[in-house]
N, C-alpha and C. Protein backbone atom coordinates (compact mmCIF):
# COMPACT_ATOMS: atom_id res chain seq x y z
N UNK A 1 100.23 109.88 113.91
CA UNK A 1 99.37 109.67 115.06
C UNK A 1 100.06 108.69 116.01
N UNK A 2 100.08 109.12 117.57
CA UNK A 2 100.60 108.27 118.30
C UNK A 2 99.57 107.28 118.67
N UNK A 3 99.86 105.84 118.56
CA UNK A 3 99.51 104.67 118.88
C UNK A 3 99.30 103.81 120.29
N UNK A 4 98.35 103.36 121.16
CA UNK A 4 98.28 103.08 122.03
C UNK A 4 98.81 101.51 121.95
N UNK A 5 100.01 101.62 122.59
CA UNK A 5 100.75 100.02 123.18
C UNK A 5 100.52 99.58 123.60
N UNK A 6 100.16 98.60 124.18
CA UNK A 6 99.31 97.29 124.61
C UNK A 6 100.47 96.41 125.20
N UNK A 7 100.31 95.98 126.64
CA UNK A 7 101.15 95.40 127.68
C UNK A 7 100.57 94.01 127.31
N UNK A 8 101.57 93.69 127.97
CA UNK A 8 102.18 91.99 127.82
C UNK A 8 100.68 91.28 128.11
N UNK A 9 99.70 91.34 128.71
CA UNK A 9 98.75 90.48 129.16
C UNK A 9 97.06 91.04 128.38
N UNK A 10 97.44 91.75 127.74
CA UNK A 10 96.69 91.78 126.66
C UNK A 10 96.48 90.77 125.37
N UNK A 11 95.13 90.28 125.23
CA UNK A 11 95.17 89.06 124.33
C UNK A 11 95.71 89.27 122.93
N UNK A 12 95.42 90.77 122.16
CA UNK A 12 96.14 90.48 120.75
C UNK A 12 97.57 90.50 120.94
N UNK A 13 98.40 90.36 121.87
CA UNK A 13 99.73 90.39 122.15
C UNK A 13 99.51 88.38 122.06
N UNK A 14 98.67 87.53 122.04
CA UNK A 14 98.91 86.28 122.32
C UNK A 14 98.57 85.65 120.78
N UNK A 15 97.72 86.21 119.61
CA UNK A 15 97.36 86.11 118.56
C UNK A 15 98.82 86.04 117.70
N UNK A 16 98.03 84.78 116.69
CA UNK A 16 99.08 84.41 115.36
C UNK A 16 98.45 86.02 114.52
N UNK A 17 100.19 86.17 114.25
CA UNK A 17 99.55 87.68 112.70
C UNK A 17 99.85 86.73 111.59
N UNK A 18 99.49 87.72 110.55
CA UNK A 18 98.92 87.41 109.47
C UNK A 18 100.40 87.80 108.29
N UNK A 19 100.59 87.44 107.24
CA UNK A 19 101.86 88.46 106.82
C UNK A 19 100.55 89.24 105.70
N UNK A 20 101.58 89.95 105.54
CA UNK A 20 100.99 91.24 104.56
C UNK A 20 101.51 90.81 103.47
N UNK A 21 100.30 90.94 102.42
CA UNK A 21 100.24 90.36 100.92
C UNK A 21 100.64 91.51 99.77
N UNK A 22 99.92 92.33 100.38
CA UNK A 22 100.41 94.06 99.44
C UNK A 22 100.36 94.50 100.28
N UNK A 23 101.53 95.76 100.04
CA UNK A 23 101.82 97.23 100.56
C UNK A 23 100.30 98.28 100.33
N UNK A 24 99.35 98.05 100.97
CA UNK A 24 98.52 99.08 101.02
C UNK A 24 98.63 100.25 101.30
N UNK A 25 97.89 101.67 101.19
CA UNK A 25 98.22 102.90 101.94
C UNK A 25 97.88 102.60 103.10
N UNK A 26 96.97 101.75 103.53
CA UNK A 26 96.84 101.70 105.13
C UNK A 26 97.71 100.80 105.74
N UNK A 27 98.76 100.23 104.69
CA UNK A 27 100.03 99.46 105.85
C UNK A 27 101.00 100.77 105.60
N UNK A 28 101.32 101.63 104.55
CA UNK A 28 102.26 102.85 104.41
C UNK A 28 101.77 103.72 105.84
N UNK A 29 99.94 103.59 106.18
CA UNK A 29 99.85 104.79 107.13
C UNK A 29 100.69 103.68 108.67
N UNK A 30 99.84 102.85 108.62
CA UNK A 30 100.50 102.11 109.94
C UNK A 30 101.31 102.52 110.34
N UNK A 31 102.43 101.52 109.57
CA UNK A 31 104.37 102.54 109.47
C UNK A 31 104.56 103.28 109.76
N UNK A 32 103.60 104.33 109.27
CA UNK A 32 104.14 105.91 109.71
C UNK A 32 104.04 105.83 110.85
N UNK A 33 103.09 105.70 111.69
CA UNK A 33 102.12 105.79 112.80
C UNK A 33 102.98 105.46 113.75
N UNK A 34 103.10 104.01 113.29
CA UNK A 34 104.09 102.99 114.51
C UNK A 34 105.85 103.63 114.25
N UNK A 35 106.31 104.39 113.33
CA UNK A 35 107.31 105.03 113.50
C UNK A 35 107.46 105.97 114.15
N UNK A 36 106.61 107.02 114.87
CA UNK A 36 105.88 108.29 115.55
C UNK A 36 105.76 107.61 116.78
N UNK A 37 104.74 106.62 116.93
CA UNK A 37 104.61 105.66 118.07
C UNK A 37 105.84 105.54 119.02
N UNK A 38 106.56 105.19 118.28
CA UNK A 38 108.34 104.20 119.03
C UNK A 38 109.10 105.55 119.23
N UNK A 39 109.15 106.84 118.11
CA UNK A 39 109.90 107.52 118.69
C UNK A 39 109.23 108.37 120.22
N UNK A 40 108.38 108.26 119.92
CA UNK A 40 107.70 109.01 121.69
C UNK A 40 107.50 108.28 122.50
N UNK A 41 107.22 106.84 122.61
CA UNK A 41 107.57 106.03 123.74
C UNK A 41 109.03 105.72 124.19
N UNK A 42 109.03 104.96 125.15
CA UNK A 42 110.41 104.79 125.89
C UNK A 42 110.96 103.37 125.06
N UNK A 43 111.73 103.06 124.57
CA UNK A 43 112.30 101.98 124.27
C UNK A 43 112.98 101.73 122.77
N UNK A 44 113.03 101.03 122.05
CA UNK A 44 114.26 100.78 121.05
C UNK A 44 113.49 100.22 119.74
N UNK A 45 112.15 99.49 119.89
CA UNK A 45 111.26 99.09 118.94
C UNK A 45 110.05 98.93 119.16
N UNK A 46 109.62 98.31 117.98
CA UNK A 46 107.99 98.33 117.78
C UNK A 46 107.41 97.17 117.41
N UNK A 47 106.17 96.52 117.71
CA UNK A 47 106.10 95.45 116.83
C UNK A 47 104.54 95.57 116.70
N UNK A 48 103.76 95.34 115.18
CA UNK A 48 102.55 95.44 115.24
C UNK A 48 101.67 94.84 116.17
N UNK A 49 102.10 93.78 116.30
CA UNK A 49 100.63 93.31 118.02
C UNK A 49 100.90 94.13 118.94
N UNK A 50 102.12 94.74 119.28
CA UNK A 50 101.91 95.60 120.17
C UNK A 50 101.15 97.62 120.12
N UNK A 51 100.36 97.39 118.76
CA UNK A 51 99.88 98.42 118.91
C UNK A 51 98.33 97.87 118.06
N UNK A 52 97.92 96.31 118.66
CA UNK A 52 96.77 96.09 118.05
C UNK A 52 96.41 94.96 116.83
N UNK A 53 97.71 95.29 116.11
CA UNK A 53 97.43 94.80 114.57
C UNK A 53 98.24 93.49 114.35
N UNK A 54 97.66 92.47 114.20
CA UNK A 54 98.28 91.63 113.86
C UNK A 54 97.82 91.17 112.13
C-alpha cells in the first residue's frame, strides 16, 4: 500500500519517535508499505515520521 508523505511543516514530522522493542507483523507490514511508498515517490529514502509513524 502506498503511503501518504507528510511535508516538512507537518507536526508529526516535529515529534520524538519511539524505537521499536519487537519486530511485530505490523512493523514487517509498515516496511513493506514504506518500501512501495519510496519506490513510487520521487526521491532516494524514507523515514517513518515522514509517513506518520513515529
Amino acid at each position: 500500500m502506498i503511503l501518504k508523505i507528510f511535508q516538512d511543516d507537518a507536526p508529526v514530522l516535529h515529534k520524538k519517535s519511539e524505537p521499536i522493542k519487537e519486530i511485530t507483523s505490523e512493523i514487517i507490514e509498515l516496511a513493506e508499505n514504506m518500501k512501495a511508498t519510496m519506490y513510487a515517490a520521487p526521491g532516494v529514502g524514507l523515514a517513518a515520521p515522514q509517513v506518520g509513524k513515529n
